[in-house]
N, C-alpha and C. Protein backbone atom coordinates (compact mmCIF):
# COMPACT_ATOMS: atom_id res chain seq x y z
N UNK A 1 31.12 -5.29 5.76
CA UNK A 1 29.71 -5.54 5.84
C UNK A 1 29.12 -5.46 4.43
N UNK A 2 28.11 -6.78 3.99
CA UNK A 2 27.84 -6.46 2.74
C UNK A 2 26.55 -6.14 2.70
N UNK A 3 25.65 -4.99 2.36
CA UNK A 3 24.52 -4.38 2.41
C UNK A 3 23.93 -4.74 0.84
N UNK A 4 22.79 -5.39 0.94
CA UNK A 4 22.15 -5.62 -0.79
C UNK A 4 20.76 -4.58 -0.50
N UNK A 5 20.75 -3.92 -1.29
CA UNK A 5 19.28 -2.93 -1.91
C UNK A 5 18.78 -3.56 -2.73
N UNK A 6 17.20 -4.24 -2.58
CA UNK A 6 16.66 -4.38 -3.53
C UNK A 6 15.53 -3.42 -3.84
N UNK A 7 15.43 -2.67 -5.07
CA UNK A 7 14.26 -1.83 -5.36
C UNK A 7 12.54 -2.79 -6.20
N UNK A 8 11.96 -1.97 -6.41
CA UNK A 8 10.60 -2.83 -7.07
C UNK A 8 9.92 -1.22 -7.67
N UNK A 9 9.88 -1.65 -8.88
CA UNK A 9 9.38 -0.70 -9.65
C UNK A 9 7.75 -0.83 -10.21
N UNK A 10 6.88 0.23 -9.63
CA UNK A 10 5.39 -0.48 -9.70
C UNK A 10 4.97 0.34 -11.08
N UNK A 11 4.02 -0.72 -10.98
CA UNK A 11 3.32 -0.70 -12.35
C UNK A 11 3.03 0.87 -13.01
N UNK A 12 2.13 1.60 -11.65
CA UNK A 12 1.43 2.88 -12.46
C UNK A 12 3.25 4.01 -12.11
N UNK A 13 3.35 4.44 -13.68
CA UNK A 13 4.11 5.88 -13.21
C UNK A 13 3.61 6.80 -12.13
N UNK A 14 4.37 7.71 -11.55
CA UNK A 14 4.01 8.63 -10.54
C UNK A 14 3.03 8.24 -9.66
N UNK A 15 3.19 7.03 -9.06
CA UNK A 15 2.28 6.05 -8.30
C UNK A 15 2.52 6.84 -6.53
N UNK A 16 3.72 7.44 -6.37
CA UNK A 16 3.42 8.03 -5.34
C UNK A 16 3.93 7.33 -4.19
N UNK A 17 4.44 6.20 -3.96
CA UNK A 17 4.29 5.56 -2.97
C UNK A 17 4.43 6.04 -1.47
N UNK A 18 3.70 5.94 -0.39
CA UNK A 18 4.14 6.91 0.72
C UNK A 18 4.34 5.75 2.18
N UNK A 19 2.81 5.53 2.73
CA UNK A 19 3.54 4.87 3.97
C UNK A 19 3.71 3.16 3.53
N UNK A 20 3.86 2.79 4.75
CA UNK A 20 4.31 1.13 4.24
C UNK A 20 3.82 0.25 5.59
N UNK A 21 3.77 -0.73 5.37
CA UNK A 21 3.54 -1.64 6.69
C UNK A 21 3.33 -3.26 6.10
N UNK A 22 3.81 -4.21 7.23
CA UNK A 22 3.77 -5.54 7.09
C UNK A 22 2.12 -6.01 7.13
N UNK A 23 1.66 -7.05 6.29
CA UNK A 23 0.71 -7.78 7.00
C UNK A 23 0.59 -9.11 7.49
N UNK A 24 -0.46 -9.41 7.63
CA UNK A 24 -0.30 -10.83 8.51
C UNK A 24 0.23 -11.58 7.87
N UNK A 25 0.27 -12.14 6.48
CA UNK A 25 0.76 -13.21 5.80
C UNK A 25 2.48 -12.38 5.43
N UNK A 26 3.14 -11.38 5.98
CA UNK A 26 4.31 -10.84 5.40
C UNK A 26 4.67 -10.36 4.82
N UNK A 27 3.64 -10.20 3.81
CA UNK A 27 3.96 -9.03 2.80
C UNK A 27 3.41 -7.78 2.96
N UNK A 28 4.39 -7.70 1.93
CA UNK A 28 4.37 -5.38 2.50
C UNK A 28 3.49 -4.82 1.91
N UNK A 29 2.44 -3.65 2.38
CA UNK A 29 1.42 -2.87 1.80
C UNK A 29 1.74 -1.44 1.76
N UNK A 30 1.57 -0.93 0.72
CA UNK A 30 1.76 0.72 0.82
C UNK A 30 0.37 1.26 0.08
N UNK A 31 0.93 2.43 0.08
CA UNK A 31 -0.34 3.36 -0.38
C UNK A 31 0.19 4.12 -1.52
N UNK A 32 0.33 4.14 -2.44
CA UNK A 32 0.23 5.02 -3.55
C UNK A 32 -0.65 6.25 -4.44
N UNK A 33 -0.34 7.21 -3.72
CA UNK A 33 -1.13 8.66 -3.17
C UNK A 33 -1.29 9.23 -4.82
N UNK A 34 -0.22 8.93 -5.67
CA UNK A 34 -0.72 9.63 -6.60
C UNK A 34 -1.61 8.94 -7.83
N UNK A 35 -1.34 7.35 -7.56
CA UNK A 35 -2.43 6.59 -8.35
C UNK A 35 -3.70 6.60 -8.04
N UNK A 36 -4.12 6.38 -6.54
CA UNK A 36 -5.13 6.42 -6.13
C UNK A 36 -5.13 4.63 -5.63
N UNK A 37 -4.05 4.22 -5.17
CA UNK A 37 -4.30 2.59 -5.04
C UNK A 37 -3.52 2.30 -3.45
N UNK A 38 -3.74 1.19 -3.41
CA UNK A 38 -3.31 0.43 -2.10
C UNK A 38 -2.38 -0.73 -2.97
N UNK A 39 -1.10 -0.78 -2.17
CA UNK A 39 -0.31 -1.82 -3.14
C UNK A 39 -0.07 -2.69 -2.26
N UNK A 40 0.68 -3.85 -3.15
CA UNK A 40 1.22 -5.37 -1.98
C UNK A 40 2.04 -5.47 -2.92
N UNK A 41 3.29 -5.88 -2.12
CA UNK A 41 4.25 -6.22 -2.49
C UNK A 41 4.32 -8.10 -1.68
N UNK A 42 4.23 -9.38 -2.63
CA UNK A 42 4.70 -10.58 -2.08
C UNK A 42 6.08 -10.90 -1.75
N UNK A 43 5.87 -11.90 -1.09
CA UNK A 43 7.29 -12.56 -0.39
C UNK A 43 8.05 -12.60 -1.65
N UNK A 44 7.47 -13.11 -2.76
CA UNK A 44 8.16 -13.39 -3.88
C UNK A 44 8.38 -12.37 -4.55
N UNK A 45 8.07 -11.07 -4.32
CA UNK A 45 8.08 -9.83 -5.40
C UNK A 45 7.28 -9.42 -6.02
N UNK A 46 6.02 -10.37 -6.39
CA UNK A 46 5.00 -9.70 -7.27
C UNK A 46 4.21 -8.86 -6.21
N UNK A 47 3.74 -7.82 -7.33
CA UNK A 47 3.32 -6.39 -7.35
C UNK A 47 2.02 -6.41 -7.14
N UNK A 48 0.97 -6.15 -6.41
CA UNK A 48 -0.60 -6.23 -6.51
C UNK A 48 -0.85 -4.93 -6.31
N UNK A 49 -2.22 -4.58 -6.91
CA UNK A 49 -2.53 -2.87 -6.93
C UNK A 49 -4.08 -3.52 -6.17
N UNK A 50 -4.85 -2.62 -5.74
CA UNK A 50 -5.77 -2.50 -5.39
C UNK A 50 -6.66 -0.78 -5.19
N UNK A 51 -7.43 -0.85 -6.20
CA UNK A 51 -8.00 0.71 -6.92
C UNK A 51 -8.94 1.04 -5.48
N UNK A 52 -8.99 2.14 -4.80
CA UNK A 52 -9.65 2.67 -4.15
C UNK A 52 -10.83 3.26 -4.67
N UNK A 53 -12.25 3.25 -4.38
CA UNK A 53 -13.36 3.21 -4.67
C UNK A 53 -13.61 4.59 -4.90
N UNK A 54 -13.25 5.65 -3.38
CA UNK A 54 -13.22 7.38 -3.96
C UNK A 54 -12.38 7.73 -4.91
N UNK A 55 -12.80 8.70 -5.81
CA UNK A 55 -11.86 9.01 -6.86
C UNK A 55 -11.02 9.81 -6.11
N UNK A 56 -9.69 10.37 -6.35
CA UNK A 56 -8.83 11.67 -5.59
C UNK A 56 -8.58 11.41 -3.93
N UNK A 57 -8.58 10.31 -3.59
CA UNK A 57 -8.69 10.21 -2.02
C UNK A 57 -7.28 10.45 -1.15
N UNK A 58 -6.23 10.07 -2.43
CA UNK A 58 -5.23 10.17 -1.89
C UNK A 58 -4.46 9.54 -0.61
N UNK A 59 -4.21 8.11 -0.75
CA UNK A 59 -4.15 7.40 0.34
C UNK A 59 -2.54 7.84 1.04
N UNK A 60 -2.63 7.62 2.27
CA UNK A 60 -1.35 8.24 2.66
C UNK A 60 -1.16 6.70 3.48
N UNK A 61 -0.97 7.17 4.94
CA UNK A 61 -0.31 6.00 6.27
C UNK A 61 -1.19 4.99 6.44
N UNK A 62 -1.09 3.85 6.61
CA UNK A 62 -1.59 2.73 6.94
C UNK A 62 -1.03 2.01 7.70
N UNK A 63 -2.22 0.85 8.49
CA UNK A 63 -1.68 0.10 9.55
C UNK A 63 -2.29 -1.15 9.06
N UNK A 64 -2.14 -2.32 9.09
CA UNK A 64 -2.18 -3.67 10.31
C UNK A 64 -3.49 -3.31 11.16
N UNK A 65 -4.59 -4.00 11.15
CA UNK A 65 -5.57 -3.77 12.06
C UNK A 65 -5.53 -5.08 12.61
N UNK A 66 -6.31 -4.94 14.05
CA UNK A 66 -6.54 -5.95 14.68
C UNK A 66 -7.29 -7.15 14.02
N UNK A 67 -8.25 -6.72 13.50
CA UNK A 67 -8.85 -7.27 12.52
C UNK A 67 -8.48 -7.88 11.39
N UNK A 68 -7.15 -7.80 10.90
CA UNK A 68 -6.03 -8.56 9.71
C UNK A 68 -6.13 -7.55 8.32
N UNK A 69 -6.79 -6.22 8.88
CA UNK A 69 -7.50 -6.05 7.69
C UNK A 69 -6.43 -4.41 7.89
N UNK A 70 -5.84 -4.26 6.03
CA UNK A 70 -5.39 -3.15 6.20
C UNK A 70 -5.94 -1.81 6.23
N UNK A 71 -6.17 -1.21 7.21
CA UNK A 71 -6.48 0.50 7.29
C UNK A 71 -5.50 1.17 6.88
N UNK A 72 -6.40 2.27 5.85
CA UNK A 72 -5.28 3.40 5.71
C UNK A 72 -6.47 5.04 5.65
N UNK A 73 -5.59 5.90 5.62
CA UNK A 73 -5.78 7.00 6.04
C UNK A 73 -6.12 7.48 4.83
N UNK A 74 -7.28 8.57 4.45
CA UNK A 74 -7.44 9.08 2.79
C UNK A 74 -7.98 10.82 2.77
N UNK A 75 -7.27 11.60 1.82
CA UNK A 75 -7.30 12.82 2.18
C UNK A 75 -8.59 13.72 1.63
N UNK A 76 -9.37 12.27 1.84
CA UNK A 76 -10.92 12.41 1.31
C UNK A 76 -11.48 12.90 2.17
N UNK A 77 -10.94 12.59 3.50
CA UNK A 77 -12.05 13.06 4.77
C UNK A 77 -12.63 11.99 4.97
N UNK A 78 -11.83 10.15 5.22
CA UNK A 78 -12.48 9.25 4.82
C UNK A 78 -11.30 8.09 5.42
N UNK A 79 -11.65 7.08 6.29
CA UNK A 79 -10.43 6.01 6.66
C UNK A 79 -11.03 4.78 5.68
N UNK A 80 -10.13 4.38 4.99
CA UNK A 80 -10.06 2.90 4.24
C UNK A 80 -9.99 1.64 4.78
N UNK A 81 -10.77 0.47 4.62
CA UNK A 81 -9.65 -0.44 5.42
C UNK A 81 -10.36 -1.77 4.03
N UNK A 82 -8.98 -1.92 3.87
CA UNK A 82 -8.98 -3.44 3.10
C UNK A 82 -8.77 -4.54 3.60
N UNK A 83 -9.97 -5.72 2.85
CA UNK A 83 -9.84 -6.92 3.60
C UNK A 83 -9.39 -8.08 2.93
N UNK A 84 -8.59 -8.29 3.01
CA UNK A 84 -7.94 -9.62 2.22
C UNK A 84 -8.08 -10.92 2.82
C-alpha cells in the first residue's frame, strides 16, 4: 500500500492550527488559535489567512454552516462566522 503525506506550512509561526473542516467549494478551513486567524487551504494549495476582528479570541472548532458560511467557536465568549 502506498500512503503519500502531504504537509503545508502556514505563513504565521506558532499559528496554532487546531480544528479543520471542508467547505462548500472544497477547500479546507482551520482555525489558528495562536495567530488569531481563520485559514483556507485551496484545492491547489494556496494558503489564505483571514485576521479575526477580536484581538486574543483564540479561535478553536469550526463548522460548515447551513448558510455556506464558516462558524467557528472563540475563547472570547463569542461565535465567529465567516462569509465567503
Amino acid at each position: 500500500m502506498n500512503i503519500k503525506i502531504n504537509e503545508y506550512n502556514l505563513p504565521m509561526e506558532k499559528s496554532g492550527p487546531y480544528g479543520i473542516t471542508v467547505g462548500s467549494d472544497g477547500a479546507i478551513w482551520f482555525t489558528e488559535w495562536g495567530s488569531n486567524k481563520i485559514g483556507r487551504i485551496t484545492l491547489c494549495g494556496e494558503i489564505i489567512e483571514y485576521q479575526i476582528p477580536t484581538p486574543g479570541s483564540e479561535p478553536h472548532g469550526l463548522v460548515l454552516g447551513p448558510d455556506g458560511g464558516i462558524w467557528f467557536a472563540e475563547e472570547a465568549d463569542k461565535i465567529g462566522q465567516l462569509i465567503y
